[in-house]
Protein backbone atom coordinates (compact mmCIF):
# COMPACT_ATOMS: atom_id res chain seq x y z
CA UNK A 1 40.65 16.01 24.72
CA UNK A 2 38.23 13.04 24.77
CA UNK A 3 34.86 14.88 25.54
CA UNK A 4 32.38 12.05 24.26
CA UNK A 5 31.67 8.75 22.81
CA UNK A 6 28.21 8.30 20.42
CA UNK A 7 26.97 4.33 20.61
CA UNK A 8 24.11 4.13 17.89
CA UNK A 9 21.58 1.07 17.90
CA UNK A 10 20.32 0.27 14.53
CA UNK A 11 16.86 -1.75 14.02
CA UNK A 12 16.28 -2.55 10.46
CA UNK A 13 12.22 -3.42 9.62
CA UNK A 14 11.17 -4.45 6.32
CA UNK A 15 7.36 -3.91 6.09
CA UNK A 16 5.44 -5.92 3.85
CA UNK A 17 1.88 -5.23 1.68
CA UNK A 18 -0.85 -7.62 0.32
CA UNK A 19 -4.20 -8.30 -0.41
CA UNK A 20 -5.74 -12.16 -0.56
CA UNK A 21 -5.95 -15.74 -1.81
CA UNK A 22 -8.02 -17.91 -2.82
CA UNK A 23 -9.85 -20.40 -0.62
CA UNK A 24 -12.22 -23.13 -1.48
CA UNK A 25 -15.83 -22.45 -2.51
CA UNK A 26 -19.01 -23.45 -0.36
CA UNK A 27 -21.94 -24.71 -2.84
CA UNK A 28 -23.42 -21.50 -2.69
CA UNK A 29 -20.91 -18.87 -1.89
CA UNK A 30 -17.42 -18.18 -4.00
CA UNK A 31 -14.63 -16.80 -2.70
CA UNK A 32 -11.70 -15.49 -4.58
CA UNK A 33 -8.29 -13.10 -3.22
CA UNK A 34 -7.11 -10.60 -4.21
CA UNK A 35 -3.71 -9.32 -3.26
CA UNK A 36 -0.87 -6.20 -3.19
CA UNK A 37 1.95 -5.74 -1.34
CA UNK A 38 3.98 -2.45 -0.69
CA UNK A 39 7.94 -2.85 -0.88
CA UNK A 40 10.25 0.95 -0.99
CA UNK A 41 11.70 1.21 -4.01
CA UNK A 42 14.97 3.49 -4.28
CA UNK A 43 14.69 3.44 -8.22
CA UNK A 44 10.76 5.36 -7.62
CA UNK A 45 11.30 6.73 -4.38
CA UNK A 46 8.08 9.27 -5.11
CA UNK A 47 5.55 5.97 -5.96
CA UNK A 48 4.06 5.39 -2.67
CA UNK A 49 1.80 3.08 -3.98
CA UNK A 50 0.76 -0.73 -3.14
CA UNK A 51 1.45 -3.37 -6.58
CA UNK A 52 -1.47 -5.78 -7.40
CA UNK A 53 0.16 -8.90 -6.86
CA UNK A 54 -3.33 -11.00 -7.93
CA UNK A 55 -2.77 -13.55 -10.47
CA UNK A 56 -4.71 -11.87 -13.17
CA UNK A 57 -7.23 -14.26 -15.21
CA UNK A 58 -10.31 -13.58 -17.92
CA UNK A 59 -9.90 -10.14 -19.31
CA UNK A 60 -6.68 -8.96 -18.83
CA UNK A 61 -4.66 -12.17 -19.66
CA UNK A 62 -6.30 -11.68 -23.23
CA UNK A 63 -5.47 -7.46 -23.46
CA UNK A 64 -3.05 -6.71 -20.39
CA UNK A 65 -2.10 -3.43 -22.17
CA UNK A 66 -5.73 -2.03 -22.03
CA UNK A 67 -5.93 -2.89 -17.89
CA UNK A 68 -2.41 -1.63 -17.43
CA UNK A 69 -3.48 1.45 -19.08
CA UNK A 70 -6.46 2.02 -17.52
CA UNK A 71 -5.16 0.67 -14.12
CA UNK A 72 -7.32 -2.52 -14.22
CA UNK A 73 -7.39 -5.88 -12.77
CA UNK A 74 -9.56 -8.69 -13.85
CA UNK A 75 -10.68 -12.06 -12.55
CA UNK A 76 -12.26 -14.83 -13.54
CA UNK A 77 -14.70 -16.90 -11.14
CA UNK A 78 -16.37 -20.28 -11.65
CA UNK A 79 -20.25 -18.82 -11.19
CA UNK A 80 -22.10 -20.18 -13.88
CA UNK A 81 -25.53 -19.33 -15.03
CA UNK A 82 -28.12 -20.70 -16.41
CA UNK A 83 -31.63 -19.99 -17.91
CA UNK A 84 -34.13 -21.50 -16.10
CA UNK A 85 -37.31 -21.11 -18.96
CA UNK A 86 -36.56 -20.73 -22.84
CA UNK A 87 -35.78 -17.00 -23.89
CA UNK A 88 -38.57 -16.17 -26.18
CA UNK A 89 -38.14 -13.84 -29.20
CA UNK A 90 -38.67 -10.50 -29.38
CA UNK A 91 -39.13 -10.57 -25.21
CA UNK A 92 -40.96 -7.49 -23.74
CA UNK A 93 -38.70 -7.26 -20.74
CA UNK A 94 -35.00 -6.56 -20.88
CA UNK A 95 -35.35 -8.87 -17.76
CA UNK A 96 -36.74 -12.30 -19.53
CA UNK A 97 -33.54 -12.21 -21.95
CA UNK A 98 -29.65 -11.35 -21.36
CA UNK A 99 -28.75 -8.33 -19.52
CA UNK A 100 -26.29 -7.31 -17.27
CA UNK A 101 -25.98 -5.03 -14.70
CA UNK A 102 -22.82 -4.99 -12.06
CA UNK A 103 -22.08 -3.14 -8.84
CA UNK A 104 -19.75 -0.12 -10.88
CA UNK A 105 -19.87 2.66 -7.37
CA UNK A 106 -17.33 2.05 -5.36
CA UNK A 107 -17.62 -0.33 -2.45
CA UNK A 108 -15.58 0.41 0.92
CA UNK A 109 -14.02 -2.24 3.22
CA UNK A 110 -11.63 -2.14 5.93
CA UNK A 111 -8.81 -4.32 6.87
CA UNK A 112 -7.23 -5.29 9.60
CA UNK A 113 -3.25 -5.45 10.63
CA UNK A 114 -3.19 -8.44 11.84
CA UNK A 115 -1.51 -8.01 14.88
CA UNK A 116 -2.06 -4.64 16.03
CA UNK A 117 -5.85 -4.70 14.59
CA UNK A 118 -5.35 -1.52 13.48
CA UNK A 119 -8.13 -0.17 10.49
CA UNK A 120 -7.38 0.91 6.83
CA UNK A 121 -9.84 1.39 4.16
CA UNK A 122 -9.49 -0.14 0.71
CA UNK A 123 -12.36 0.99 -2.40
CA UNK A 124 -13.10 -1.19 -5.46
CA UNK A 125 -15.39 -1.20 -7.92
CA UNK A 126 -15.88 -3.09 -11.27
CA UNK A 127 -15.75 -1.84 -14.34
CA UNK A 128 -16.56 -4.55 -16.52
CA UNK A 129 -18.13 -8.14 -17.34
CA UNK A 130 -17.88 -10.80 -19.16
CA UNK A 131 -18.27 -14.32 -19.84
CA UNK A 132 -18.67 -16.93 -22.90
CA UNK A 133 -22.66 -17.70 -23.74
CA UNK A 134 -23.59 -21.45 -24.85
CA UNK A 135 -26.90 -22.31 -26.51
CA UNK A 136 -27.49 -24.92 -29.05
CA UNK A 137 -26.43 -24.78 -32.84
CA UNK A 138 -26.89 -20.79 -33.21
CA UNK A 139 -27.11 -21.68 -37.31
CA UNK A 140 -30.58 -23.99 -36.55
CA UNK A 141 -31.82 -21.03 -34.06
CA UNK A 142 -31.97 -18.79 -36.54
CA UNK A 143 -33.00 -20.87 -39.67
CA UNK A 144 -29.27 -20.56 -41.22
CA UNK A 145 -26.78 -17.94 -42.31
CA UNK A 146 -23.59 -17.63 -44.19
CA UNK A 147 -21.70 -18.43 -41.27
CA UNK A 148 -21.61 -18.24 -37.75
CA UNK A 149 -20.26 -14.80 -36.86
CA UNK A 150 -23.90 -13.71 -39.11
CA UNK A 151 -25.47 -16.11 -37.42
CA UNK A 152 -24.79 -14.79 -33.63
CA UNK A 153 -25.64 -11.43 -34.86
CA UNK A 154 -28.78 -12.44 -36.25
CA UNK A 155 -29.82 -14.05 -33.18
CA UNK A 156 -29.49 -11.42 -30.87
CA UNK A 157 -29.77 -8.30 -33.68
CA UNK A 158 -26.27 -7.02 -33.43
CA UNK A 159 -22.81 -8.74 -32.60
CA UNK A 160 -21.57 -9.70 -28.90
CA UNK A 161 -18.49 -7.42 -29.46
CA UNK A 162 -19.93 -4.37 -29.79
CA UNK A 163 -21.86 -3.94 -26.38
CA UNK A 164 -25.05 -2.36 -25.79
CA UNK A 165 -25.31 0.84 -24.23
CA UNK A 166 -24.27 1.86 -21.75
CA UNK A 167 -21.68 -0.82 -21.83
CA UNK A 168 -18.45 -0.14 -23.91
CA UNK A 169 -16.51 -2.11 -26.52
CA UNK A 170 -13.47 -3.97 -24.47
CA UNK A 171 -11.64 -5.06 -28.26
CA UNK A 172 -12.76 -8.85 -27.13
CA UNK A 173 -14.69 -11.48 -28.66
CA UNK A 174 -14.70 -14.90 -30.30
CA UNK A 175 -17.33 -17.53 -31.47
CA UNK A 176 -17.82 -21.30 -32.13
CA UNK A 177 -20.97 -22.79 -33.43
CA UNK A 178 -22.38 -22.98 -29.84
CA UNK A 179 -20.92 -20.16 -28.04
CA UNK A 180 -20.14 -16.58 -28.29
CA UNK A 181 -17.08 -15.12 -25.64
CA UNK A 182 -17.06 -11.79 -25.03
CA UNK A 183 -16.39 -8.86 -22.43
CA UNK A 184 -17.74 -4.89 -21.84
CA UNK A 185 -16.54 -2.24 -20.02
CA UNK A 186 -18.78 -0.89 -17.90
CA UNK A 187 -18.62 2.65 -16.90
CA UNK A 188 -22.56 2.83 -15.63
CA UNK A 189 -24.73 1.25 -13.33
CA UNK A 190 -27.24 1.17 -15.87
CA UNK A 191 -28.31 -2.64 -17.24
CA UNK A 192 -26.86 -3.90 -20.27
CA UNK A 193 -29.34 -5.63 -22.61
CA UNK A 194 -29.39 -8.01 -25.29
CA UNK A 195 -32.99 -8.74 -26.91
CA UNK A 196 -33.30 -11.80 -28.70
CA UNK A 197 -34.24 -12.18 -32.31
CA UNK A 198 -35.21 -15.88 -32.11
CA UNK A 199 -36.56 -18.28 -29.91
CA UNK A 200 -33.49 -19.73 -27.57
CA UNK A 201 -34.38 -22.82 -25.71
CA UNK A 202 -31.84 -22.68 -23.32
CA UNK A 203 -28.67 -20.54 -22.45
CA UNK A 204 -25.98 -20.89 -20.43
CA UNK A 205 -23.09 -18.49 -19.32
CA UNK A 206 -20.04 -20.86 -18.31
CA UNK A 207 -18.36 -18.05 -16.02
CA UNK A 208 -17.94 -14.96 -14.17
CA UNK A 209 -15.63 -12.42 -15.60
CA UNK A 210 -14.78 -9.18 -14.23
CA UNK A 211 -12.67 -6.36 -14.12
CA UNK A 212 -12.23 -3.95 -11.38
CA UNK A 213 -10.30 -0.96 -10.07
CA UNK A 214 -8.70 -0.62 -6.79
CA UNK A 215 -8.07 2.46 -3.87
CA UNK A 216 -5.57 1.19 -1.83
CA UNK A 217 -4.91 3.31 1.69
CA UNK A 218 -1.21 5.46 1.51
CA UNK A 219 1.37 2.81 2.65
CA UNK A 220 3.52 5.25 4.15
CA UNK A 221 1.29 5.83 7.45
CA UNK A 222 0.77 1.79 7.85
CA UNK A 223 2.62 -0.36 10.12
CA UNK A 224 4.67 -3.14 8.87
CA UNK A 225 2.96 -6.47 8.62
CA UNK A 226 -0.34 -8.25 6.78
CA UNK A 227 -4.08 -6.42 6.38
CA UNK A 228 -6.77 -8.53 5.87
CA UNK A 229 -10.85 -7.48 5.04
CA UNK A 230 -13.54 -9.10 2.99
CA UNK A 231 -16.32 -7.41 0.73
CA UNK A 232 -18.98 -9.74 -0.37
CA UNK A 233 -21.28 -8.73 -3.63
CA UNK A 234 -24.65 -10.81 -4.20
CA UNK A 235 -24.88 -12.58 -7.56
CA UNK A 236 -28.54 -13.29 -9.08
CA UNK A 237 -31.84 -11.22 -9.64
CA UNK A 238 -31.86 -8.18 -8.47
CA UNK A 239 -28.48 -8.52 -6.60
CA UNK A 240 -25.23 -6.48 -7.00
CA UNK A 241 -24.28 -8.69 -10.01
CA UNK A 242 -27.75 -8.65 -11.75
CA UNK A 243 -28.21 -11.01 -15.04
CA UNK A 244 -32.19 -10.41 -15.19
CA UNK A 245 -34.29 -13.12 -13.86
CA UNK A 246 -33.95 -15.79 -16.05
CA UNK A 247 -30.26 -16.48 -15.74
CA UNK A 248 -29.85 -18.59 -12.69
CA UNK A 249 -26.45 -18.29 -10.71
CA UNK A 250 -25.01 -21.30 -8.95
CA UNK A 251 -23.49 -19.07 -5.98
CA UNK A 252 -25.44 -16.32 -4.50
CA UNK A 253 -22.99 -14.72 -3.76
CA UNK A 254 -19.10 -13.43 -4.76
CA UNK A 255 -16.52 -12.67 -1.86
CA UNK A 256 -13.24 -10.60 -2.56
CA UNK A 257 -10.91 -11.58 0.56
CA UNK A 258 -8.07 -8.98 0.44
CA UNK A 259 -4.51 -9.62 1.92
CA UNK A 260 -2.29 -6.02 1.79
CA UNK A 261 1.41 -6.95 2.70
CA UNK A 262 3.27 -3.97 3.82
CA UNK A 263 7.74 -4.50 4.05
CA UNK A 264 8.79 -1.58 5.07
CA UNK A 265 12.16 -0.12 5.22
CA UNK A 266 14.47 1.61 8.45
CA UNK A 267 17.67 1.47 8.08
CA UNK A 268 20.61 4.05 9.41
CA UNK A 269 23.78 4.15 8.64
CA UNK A 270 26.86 5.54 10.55
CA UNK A 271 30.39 5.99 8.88
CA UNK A 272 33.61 4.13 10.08
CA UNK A 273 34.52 5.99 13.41
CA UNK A 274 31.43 7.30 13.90
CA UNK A 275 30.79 6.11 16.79
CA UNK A 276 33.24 8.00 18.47
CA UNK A 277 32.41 11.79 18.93
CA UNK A 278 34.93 14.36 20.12
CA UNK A 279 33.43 17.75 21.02
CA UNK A 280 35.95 20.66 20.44
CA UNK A 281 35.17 24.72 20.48
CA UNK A 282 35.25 26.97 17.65
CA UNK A 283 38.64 27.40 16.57
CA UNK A 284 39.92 24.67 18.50
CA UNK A 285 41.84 24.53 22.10
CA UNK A 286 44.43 27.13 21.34
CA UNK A 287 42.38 29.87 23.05
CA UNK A 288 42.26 28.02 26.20
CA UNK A 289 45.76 26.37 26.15
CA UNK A 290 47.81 29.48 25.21
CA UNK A 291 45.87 32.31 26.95
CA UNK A 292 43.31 30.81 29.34
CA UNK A 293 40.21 31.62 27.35
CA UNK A 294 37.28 29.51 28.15
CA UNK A 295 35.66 28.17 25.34
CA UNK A 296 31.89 29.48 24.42
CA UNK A 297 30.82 26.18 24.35
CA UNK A 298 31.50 22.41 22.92
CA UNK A 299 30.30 20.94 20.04
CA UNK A 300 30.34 18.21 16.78
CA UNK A 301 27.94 17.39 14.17
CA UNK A 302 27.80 13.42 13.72
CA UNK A 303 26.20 12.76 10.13
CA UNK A 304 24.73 9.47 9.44
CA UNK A 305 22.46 8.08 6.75
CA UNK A 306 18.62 6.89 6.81
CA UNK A 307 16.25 5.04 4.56
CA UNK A 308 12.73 5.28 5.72
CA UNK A 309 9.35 4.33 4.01
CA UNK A 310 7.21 4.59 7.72
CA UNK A 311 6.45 6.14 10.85
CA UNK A 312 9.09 5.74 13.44
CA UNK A 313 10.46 7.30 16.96
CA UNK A 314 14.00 8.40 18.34
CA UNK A 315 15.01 7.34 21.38
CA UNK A 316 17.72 8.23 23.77
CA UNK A 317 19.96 6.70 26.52
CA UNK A 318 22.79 8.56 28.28
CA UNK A 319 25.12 7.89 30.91
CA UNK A 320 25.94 9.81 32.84
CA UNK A 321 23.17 11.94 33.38
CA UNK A 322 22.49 15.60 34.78
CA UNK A 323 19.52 17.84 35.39
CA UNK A 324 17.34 15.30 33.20
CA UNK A 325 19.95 15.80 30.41
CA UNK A 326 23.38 13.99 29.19
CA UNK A 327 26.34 14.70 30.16
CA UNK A 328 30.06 14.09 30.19
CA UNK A 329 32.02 13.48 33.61
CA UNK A 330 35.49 13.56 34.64
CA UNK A 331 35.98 10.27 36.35
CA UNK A 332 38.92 12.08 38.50
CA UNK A 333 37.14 14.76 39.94
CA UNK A 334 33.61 13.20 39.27
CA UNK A 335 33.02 16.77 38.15
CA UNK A 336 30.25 16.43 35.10
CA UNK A 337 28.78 18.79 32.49
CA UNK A 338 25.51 18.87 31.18
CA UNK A 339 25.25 17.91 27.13
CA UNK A 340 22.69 18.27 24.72
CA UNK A 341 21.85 16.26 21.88
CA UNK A 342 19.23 16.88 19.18
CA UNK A 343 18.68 15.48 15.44
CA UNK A 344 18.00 17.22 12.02
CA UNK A 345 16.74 14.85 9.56
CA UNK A 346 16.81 15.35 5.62
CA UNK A 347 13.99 16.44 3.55
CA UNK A 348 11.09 13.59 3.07
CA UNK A 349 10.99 13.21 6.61
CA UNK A 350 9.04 15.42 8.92
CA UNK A 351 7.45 15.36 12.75
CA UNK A 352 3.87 14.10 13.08
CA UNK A 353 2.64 17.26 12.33
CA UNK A 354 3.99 17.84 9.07
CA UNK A 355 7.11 19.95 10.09
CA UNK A 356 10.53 20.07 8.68
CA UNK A 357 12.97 18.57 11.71
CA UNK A 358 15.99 20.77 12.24
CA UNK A 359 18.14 20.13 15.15
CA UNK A 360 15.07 18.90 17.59
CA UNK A 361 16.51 18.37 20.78
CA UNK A 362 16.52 14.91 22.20
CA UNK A 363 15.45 13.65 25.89
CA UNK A 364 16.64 10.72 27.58
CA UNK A 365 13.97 7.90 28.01
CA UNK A 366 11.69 6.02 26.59
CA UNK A 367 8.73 8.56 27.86
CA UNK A 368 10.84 11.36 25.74
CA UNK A 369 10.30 9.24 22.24
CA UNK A 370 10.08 11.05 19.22
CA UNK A 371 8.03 10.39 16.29
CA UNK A 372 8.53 11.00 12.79
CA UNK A 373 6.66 10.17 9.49
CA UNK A 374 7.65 10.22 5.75
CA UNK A 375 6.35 12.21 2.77
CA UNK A 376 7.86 9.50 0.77
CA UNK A 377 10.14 7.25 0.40
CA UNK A 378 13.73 8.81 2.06
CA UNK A 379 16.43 6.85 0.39
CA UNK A 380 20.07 6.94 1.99
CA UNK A 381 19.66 10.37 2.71
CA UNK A 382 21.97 12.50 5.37
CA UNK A 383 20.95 13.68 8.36
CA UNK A 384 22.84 15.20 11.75
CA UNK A 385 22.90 14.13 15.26
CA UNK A 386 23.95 17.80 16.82
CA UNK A 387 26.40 17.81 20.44
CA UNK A 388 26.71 20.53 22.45
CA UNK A 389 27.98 21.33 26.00
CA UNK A 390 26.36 24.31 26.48
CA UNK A 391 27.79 27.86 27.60
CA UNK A 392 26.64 27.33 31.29
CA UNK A 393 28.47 23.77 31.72
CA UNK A 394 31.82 25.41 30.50
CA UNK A 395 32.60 27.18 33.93
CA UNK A 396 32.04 23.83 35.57
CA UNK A 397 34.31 21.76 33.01
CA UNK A 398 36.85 24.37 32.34
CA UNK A 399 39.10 25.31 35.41
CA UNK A 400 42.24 27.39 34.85
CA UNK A 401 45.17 25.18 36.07
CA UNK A 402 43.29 22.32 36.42
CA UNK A 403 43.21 19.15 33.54
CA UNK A 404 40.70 17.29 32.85
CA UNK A 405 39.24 13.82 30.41
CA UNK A 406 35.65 13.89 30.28
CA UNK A 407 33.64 11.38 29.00
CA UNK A 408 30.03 10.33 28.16
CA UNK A 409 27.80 7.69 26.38
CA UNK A 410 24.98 8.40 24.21
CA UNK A 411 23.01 6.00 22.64
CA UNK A 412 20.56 6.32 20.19
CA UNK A 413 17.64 4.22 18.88
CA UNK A 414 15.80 4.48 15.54
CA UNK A 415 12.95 1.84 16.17
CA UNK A 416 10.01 1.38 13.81
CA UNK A 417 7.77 -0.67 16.30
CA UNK A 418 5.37 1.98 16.82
């Protein structure tokens, strides 16, 4: 008996995640991007996590094991600075020599999808600076030495690698005759200060370099697409990025322009045939055939297969219909009975509200949509589309000496577009 035929629509989306790019400088403003992109990955279905896709420079190129340890990211930005009087020795203020302090809480922004406008938050903070000082011959500054390395100590009292408190040693640092690299971690908000020894008539930090850590929103409740946001730090005395008030930047001010790329995945699967459904009673027709029994009821479980790393609905079209449900008619005796249809999805994937879904029942109509959300990353997992003529349609269906072929369409829609 052919009770029912099952037409599935499949929509496969493949969300995307990023955060920004770089984009040319005004003469007092610098701009840099910073990116990250979320893609599923079946290998880590549990890491529901965005990547930093940001070309990293400074730090990190020189110790990438340290910032992939401590889940860091560096950059390095073109803001010079330079002193604008002589450093004098033995200076009473931290302020009149070289000190740093940098914006270490963490800073909130929001971006934007950008077609849907729709808000997430992303934190950052930094966590350490850096740059290369250049002054004149440090040997003549300080009336000669053994060698340089002694030198740059004895200019500023202790070496350039081995920060101040509260700064932290970062493993970096490297000299020349004129110049001193170097970078500290920077787990306070508290200046960093270097007092110097001797007189330096001018001084002159050739870059910006910093490293920061990231709080990206949980891709799994984002929509598919690009989010974009801005945070913008002032650079210069008393500013977020503070170098005392002798060191003059040449931008006021430091933008991070953010780019998250979300690809998401939806994708379900049916098995060869499965597209056909044929609803039978327990134990088969022999019941009916042989001694007229009426079956309790119709029914087949359809299984299919779903990968899912977002939100999406379940919709449902049937023809015929009857009583604002399926059904299944005889085209003879345009005699139909009323069919219900409902879903159980595997583990990972829940209702909005957090609950397991086990054989939900399904309405016809857009209005009747479904929505679902996952935990994490559902890979090719099985789930059940459930048919059943119910008890009450079998009287209807089932007539003693009389035959019958019913039939039915179903079609369901997965659909990420939210």
């Amino acid at each position: 008996m052919n009770v029912a035929r099952l037409t599935t629509l499949r929509r496969r989306w493949l969300p995307a995640l990023a955060l920004a790019a770089i984009t040319a400088s005004p003469s007092h403003a610098e701009q840099v991007s910073i990116t990250a992109e979320f893609r599923p990955d079946s290998s880590y279905p549990h890491r529901n996590k965005f990547v930093n896709t940001t070309p990293p420079s400074g730090y990190c190129t020189y110790d990438p094991a340290q910032c992939e340890q401590n889940e860091i990211f560096s950059l390095q930005v073109p803001i010079q600075f330079d002193s604008r009087v002589p450093i004098m020795a033995n200076h009473p203020s931290p302020r009149q020599g070289a000190t740093f302090q940098v914006p270490t809480q963490w800073r909130e922004l929001t971006v934007y999808h950008e077609s849907t406008r729709e808000p997430e938050t992303v934190r950052v903070r930094i966590v350490g600076i850096g740059s290369r000082y250049v002054t004149e011959d440090v040997m003549k500054l300080v009336g000669g030495a053994d060698d340089y390395r002694l030198a740059h100590n004895l200019l500023w009292g202790s070496s350039w690698v081995n920060a101040p408190a509260p700064c932290q040693y970062s493993g970096v640092g490297w000299y020349t005759a004129e110049s001193y690299a170097f970078f500290w971690k920077t787990p306070s908000a508290t200046a960093c200060t270097k007092q110097a020894k001797f007189d330096v008539p001018w001084l002159r930090l050739d870059f910006l370099d910093f490293a920061y850590e990231l709080e990206t929103p949980n891709p799994l409740g984002m929509s598919s697409g690009h989010y974009t946001g801005d945070l913008t730090y002032s650079v210069g005395p008393n500013s977020d990025f503070d170098f005392g008030d002798v060191m003059m930047p040449s931008s006021s001010s430091l933008t991070l322009n953010f780019n998250l790329d979300v690809r998401h995945t939806l994708k379900v699967d049916i098995p060869p045939g499965g597209e056909k459904v044929r609803m039978v009673p327990a134990g088969g027709w022999q019941g009916w055939l042989q001694a007229g029994r009426r079956p309790v009821s119709l029914f087949r479980d359809q299984t299919f297969t779903i990968s899912a790393s977002s939100r999406f609905k379940m919709q449902m079209m049937c023809g015929p219909g009857l009583n604002g449900e399926c059904a299944i008619e005889d085209a003879e005796t345009n005699r139909r009975a009323e069919m219900f249809v409902s879903v159980s999805l595997p583990n990972g994937l829940t209702d909005l509200s957090g609950q397991p879904v086990r054989r939900l029942r399904l309405k016809s109509g857009e209005d009747n949509a479904l929505y679902f959300k996952p935990g994490f990353y559902v890979d090719r997992a099985p789930g059940v589309l459930h048919f059943e003529v119910p008890p009450h349609s079998m009287a209807t269906m089932l007539r003693p000496g009389e035959s019958g072929s019913y039939r039915g369409t179903v079609i369901v829609i997965w659909d990420s577009d939210i």
